[in-house]
N, C-alpha and C. Protein backbone atom coordinates (compact mmCIF):
# COMPACT_ATOMS: atom_id res chain seq x y z
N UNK A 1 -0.90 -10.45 -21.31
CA UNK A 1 -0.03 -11.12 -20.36
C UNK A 1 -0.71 -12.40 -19.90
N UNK A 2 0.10 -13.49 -19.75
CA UNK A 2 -0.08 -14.86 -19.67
C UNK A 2 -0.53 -15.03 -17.63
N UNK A 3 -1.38 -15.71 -17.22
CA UNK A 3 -0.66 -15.74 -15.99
C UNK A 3 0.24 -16.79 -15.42
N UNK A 4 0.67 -17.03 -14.61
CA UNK A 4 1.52 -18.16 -14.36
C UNK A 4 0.78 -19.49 -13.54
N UNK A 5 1.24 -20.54 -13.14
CA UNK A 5 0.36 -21.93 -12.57
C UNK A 5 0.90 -20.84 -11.00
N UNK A 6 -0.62 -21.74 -10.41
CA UNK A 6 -0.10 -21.46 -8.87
C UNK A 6 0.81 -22.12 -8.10
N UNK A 7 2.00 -23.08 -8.61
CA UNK A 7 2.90 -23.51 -8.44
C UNK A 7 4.43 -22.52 -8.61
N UNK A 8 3.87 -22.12 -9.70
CA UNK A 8 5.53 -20.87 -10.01
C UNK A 8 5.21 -19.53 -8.87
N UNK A 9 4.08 -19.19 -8.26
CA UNK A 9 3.58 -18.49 -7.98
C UNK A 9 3.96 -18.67 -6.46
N UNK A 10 3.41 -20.04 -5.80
CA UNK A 10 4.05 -20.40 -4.52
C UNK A 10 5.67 -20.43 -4.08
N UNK A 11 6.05 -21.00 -5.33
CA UNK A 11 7.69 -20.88 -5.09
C UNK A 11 8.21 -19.44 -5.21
N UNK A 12 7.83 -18.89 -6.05
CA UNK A 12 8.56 -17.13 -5.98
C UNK A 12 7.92 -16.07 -4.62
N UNK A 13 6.52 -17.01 -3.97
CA UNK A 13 6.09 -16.01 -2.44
C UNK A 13 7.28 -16.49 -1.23
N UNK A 14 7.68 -17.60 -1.94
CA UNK A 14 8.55 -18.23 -0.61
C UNK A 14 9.94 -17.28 -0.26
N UNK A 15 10.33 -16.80 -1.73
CA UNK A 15 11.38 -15.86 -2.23
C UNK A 15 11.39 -14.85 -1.45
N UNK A 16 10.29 -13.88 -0.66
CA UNK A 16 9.81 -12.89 -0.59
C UNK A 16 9.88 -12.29 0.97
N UNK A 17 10.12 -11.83 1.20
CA UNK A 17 10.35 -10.75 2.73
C UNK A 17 8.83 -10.64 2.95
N UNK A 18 8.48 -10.70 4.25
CA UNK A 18 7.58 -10.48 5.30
C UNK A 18 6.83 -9.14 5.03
N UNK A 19 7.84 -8.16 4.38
CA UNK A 19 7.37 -7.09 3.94
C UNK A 19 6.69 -6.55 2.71
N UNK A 20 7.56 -7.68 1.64
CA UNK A 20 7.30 -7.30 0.73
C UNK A 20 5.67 -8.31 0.32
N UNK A 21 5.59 -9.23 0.89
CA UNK A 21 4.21 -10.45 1.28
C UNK A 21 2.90 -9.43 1.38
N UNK A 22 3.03 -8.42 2.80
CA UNK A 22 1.86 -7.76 3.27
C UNK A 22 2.35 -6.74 2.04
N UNK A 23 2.98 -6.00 1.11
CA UNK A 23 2.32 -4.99 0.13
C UNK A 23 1.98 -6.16 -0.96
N UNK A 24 2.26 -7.09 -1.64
CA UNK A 24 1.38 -7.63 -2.12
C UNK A 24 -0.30 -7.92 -1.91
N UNK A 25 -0.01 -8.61 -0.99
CA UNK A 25 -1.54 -8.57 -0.30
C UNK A 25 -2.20 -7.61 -0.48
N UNK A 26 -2.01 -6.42 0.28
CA UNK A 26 -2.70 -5.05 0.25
C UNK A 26 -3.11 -4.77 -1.19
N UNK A 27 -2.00 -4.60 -2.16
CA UNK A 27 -2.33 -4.64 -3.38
C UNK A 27 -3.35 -5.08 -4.36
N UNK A 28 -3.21 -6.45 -3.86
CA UNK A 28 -4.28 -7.63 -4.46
C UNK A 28 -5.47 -6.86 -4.04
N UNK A 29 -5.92 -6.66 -3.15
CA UNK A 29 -6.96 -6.55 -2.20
C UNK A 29 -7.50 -5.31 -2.82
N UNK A 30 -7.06 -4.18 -3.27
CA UNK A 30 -7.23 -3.12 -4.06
C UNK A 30 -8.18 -2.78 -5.48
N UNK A 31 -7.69 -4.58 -6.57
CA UNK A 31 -8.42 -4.92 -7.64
C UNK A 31 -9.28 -5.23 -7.71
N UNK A 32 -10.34 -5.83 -6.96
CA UNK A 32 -11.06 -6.70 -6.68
C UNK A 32 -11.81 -6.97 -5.39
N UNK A 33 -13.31 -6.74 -5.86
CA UNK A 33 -14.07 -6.99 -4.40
C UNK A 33 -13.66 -8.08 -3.92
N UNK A 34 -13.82 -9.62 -4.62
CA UNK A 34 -14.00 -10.56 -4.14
C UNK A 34 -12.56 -10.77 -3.14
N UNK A 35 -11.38 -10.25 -3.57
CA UNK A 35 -10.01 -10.46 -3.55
C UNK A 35 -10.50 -10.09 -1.67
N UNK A 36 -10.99 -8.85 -1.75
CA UNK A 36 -10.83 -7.74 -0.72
C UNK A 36 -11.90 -8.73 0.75
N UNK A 37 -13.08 -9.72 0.13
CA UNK A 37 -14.03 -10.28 0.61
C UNK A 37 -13.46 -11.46 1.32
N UNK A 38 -12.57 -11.82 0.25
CA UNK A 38 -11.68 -13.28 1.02
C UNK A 38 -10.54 -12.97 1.78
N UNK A 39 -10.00 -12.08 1.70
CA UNK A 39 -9.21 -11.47 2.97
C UNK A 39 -9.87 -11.08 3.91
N UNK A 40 -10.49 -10.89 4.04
CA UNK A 40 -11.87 -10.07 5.29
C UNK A 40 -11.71 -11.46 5.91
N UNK A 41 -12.67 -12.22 4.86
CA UNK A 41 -12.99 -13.58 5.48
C UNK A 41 -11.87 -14.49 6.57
N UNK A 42 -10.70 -14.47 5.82
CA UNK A 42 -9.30 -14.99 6.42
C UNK A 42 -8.78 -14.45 7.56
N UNK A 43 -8.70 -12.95 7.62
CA UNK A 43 -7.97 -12.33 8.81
C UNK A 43 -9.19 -11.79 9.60
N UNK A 44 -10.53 -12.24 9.36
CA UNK A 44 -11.90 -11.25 10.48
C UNK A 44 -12.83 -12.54 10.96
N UNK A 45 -12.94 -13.51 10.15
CA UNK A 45 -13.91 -14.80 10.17
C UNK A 45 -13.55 -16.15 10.34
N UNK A 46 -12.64 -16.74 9.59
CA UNK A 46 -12.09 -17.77 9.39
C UNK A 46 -12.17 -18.40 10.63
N UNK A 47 -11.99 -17.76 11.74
CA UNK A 47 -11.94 -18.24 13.78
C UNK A 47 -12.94 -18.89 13.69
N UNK A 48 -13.77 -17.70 13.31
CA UNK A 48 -15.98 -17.78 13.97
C UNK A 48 -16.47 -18.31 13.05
N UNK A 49 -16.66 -20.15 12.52
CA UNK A 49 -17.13 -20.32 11.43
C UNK A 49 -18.91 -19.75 11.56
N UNK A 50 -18.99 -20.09 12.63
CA UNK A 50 -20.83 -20.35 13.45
C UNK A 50 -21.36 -18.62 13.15
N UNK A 51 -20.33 -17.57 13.36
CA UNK A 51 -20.74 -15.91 13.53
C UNK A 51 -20.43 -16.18 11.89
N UNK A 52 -19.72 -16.52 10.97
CA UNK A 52 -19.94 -16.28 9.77
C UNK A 52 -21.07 -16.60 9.00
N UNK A 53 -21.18 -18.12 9.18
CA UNK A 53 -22.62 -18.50 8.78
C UNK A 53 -24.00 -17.58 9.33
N UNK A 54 -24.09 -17.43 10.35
CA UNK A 54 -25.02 -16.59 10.68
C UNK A 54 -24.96 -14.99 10.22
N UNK A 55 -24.00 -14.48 9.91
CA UNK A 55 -23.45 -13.26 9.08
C UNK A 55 -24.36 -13.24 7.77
N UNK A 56 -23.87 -14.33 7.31
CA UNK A 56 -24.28 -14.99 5.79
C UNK A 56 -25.64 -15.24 5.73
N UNK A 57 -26.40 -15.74 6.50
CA UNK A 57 -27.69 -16.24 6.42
C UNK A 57 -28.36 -14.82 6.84
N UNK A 58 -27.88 -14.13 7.56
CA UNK A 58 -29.00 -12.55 8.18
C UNK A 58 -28.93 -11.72 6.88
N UNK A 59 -27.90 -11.73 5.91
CA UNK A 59 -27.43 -11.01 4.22
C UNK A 59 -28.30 -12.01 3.30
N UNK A 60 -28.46 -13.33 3.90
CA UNK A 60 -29.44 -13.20 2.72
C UNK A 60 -31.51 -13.41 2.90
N UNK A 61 -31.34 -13.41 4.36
CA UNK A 61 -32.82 -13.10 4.45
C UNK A 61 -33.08 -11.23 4.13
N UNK A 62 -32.04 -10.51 3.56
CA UNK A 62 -32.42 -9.13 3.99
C UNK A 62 -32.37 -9.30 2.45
N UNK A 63 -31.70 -10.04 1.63
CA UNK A 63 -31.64 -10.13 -0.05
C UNK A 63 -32.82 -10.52 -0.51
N UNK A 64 -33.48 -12.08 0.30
CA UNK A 64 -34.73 -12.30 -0.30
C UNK A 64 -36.05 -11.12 0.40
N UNK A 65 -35.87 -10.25 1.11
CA UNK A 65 -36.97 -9.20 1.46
C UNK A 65 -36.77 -8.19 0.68
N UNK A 66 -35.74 -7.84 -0.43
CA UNK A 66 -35.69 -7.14 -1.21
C UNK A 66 -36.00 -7.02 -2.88
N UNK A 67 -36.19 -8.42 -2.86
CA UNK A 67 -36.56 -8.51 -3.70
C UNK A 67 -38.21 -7.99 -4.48
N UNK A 68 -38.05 -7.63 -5.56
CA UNK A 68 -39.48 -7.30 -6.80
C UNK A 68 -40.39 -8.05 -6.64
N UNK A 69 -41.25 -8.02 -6.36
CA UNK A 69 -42.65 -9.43 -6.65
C UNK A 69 -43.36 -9.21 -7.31
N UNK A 70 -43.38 -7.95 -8.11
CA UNK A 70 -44.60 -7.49 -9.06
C UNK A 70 -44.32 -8.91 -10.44
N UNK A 71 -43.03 -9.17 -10.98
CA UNK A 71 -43.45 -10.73 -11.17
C UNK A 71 -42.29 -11.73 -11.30
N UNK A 72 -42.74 -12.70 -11.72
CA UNK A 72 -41.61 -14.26 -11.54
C UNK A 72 -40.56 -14.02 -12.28
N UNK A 73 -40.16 -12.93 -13.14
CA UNK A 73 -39.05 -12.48 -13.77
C UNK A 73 -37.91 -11.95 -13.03
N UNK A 74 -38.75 -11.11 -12.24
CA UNK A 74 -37.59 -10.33 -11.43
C UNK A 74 -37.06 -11.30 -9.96
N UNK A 75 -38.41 -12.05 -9.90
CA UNK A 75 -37.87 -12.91 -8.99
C UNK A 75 -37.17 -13.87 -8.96
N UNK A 76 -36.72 -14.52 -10.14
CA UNK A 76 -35.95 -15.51 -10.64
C UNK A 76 -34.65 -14.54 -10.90
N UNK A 77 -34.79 -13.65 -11.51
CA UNK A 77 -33.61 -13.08 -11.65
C UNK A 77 -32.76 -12.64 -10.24
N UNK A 78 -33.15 -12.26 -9.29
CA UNK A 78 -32.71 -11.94 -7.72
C UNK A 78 -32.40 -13.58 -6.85
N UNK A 79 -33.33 -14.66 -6.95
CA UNK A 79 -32.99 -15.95 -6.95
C UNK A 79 -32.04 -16.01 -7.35
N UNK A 80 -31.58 -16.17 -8.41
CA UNK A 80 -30.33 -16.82 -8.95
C UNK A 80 -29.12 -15.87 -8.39
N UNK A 81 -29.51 -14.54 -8.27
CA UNK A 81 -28.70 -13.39 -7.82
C UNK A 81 -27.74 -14.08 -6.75
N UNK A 82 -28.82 -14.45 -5.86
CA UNK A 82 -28.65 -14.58 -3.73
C UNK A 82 -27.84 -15.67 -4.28
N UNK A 83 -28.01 -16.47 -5.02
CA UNK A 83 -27.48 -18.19 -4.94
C UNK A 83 -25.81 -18.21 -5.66
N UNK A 84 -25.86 -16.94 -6.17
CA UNK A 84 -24.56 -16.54 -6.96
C UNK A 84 -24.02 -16.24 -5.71
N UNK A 85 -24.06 -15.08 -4.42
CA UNK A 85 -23.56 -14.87 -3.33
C UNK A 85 -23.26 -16.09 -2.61
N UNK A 86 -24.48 -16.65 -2.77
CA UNK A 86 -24.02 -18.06 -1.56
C UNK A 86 -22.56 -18.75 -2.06
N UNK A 87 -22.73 -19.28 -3.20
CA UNK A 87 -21.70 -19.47 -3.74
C UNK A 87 -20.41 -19.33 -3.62
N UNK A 88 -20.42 -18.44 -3.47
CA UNK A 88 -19.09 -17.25 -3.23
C UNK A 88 -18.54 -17.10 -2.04
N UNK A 89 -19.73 -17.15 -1.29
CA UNK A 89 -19.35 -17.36 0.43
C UNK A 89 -18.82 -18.64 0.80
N UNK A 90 -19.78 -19.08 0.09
CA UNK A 90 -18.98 -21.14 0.06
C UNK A 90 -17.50 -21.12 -0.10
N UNK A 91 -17.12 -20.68 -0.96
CA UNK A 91 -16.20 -20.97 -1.84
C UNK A 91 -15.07 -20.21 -1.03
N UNK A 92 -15.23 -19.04 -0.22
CA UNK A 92 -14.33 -18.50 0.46
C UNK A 92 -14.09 -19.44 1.80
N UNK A 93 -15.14 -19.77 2.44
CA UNK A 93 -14.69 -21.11 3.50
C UNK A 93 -14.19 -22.01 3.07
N UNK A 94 -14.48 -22.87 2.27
CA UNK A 94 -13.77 -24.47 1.85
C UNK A 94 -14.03 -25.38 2.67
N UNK A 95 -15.48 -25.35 3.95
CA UNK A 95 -15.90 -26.20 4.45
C UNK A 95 -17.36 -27.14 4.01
N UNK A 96 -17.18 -27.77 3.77
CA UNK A 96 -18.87 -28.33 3.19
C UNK A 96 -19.64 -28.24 4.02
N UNK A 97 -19.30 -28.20 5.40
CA UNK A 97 -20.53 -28.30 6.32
C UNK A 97 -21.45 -26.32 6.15
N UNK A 98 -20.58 -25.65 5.92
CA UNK A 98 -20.68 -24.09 5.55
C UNK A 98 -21.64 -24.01 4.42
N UNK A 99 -21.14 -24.88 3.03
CA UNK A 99 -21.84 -24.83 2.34
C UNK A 99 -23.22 -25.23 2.46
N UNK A 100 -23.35 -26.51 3.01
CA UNK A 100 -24.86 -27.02 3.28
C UNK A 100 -25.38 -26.34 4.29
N UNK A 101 -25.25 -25.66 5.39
CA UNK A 101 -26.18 -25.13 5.86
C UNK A 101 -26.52 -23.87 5.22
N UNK A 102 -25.61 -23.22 4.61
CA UNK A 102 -25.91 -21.92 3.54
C UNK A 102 -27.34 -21.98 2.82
N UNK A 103 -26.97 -23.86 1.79
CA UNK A 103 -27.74 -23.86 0.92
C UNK A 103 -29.24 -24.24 1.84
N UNK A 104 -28.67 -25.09 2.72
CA UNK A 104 -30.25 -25.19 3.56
C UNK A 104 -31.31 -24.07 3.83
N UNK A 105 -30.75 -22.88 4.47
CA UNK A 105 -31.16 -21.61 4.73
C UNK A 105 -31.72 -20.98 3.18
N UNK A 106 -30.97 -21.02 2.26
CA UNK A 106 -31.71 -20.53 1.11
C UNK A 106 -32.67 -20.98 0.55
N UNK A 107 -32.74 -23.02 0.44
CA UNK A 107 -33.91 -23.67 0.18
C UNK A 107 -34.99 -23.49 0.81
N UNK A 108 -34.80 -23.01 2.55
CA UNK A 108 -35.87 -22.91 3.34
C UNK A 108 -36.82 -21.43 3.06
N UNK A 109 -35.85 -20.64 3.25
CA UNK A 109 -36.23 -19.55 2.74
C UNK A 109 -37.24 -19.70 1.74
N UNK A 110 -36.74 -20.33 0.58
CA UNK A 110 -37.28 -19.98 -0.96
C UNK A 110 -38.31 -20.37 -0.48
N UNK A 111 -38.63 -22.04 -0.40
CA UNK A 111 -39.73 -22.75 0.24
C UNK A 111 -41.22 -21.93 0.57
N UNK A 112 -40.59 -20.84 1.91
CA UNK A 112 -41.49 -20.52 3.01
C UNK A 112 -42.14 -19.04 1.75
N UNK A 113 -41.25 -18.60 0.83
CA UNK A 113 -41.67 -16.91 0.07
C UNK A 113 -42.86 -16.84 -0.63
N UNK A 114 -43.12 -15.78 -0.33
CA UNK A 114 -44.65 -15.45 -0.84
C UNK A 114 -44.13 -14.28 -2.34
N UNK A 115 -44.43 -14.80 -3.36
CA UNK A 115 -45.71 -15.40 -4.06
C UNK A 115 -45.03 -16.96 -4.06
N UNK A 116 -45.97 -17.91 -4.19
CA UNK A 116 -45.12 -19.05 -4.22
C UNK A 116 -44.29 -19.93 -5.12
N UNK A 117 -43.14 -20.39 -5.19
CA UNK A 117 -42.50 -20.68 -6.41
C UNK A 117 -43.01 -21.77 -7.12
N UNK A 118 -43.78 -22.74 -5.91
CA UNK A 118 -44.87 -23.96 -7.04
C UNK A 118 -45.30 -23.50 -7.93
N UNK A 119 -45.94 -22.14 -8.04
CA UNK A 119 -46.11 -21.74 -9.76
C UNK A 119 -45.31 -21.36 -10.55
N UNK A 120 -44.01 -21.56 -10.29
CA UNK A 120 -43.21 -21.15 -11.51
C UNK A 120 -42.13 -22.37 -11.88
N UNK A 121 -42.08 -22.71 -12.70
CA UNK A 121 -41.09 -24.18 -13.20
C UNK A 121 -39.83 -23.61 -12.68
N UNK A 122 -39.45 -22.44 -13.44
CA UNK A 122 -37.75 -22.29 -13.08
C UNK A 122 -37.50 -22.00 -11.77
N UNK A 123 -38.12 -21.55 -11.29
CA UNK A 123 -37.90 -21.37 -9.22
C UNK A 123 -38.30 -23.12 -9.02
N UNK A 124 -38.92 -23.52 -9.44
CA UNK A 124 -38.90 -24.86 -8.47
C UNK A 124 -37.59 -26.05 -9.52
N UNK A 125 -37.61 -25.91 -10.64
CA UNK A 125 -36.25 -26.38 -11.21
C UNK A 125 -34.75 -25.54 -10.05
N UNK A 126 -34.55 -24.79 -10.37
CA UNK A 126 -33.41 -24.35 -8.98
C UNK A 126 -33.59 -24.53 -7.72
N UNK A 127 -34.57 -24.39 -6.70
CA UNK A 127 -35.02 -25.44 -5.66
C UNK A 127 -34.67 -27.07 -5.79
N UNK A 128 -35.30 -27.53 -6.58
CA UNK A 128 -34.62 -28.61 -6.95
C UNK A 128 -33.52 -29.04 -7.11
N UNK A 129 -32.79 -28.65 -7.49
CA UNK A 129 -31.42 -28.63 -7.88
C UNK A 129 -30.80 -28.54 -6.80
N UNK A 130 -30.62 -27.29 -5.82
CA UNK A 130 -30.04 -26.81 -4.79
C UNK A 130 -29.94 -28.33 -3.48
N UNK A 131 -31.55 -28.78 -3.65
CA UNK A 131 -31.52 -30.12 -2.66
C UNK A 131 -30.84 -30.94 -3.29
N UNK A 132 -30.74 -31.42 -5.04
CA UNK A 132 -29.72 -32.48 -5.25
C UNK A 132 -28.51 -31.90 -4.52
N UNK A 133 -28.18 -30.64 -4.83
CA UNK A 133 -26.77 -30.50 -4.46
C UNK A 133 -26.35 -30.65 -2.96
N UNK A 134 -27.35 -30.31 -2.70
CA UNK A 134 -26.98 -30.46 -0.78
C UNK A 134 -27.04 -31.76 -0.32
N UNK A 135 -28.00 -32.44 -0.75
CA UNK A 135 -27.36 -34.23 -0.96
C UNK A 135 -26.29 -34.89 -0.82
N UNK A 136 -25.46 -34.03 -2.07
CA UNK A 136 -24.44 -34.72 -2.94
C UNK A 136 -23.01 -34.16 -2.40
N UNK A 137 -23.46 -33.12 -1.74
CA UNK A 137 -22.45 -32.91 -0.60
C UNK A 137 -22.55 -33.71 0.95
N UNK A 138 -24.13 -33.38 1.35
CA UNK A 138 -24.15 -34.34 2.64
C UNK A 138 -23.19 -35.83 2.38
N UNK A 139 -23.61 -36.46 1.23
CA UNK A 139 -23.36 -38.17 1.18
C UNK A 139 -21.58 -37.93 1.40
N UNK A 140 -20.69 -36.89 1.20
CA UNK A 140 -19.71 -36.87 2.19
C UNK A 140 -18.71 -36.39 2.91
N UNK A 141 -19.68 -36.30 3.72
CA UNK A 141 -19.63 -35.74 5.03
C UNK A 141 -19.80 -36.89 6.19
N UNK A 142 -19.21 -36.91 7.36
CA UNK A 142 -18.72 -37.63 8.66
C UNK A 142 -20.89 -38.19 8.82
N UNK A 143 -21.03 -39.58 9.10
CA UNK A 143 -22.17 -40.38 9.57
C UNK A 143 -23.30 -39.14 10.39
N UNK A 144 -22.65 -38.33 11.26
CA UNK A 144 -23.08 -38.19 12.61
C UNK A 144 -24.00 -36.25 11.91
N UNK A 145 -23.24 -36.03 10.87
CA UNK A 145 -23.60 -34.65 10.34
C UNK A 145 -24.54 -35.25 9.38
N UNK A 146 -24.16 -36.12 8.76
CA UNK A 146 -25.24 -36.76 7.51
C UNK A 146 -26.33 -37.06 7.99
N UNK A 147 -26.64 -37.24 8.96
CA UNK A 147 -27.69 -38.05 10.14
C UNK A 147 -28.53 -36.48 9.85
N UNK A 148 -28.20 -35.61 10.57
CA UNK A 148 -28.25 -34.06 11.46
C UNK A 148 -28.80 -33.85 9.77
N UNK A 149 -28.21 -33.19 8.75
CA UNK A 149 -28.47 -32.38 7.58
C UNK A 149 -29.56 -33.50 6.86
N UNK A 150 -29.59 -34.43 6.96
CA UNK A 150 -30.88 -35.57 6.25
C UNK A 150 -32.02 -35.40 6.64
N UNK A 151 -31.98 -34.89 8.47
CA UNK A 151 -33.69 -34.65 8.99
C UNK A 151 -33.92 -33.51 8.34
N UNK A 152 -32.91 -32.60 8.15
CA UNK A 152 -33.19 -31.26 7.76
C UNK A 152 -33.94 -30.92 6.50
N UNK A 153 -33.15 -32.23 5.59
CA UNK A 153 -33.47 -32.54 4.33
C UNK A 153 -34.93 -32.56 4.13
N UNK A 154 -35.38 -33.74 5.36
CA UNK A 154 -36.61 -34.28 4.88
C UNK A 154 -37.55 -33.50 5.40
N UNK A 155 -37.02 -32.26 6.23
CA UNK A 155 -38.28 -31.26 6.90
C UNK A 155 -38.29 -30.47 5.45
N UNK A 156 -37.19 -29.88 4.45
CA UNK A 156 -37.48 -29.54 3.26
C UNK A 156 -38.41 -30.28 2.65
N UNK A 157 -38.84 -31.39 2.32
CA UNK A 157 -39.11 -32.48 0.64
C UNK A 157 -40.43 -32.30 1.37
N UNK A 158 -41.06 -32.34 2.69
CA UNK A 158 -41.95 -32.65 3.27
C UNK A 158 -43.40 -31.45 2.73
């Protein structure tokens, strides 16, 4: 089965009774964690951006304390893990300012973890990366936040 554009999709919800809307929903929500994660997000969070982010950041300091250290394998592999979540959390807000402080908190994190990632190329290649990206989102974003996330920046590079 084909699926349809989210255009044929909007016009046939418009079709639809109040009733028949919430058993869809419910439904959806049934298949799929993520489905079930972004409804949470919408009808429990969406208000409290500030209690979400902080939600988000306490899930993933408890992700990077769980992690393996016996060696840089397992730790790269759980790295990339957390950064797959962040992701995801991003992606359910649709605010950039959400995203960059997410990714800030994870760069800092990584930064501060013991064993240290200066010895390993691919932890400091994804560190790397993560600050281009938080960059490349800061550059746009409103003067007055770019200002605010740039010191932040440079307490990272420092």
């Amino acid at each position: 089965m084909k699926a349809v554009s989210v255009v044929t999709i909007k016009k046939e919800l418009k079709h639809r009774s109040t009733e028949e809307l919430l058993a869809l929903c419910l439904r959806l929500s049934k298949f799929k964690k993520e489905n079930k994660e972004l409804l949470t997000y919408l009808l429990f969070e969406a208000h409290d951006e500030k209690g979400y982010i902080e939600t988000v950041k306490s899930e993933i300091d408890e992700q990077f304390e769980a992690i393996n250290t016996n060696s840089y394998f397992y730790i790269k592999k759980s790295v990339r893990k957390i950064l797959r979540s962040i992701k995801k959390y991003a992606r359910y807000s649709l605010k950039k300012e959400t995203e960059v402080e997410l990714l800030l908190h994870f760069c800092t994190v990584l930064k501060d973890f013991k064993p240290s990632i200066t010895r390993n190329i691919t932890l400091m290649n994804i560190y790397d990366r993560q600050i281009a990206s938080i960059k490349k989102i800061v550059s746009g974003l409103h003067e007055d936040l770019q200002y605010d996330y740039r010191v932040k920046l440079e307490a990272l590079e420092d």
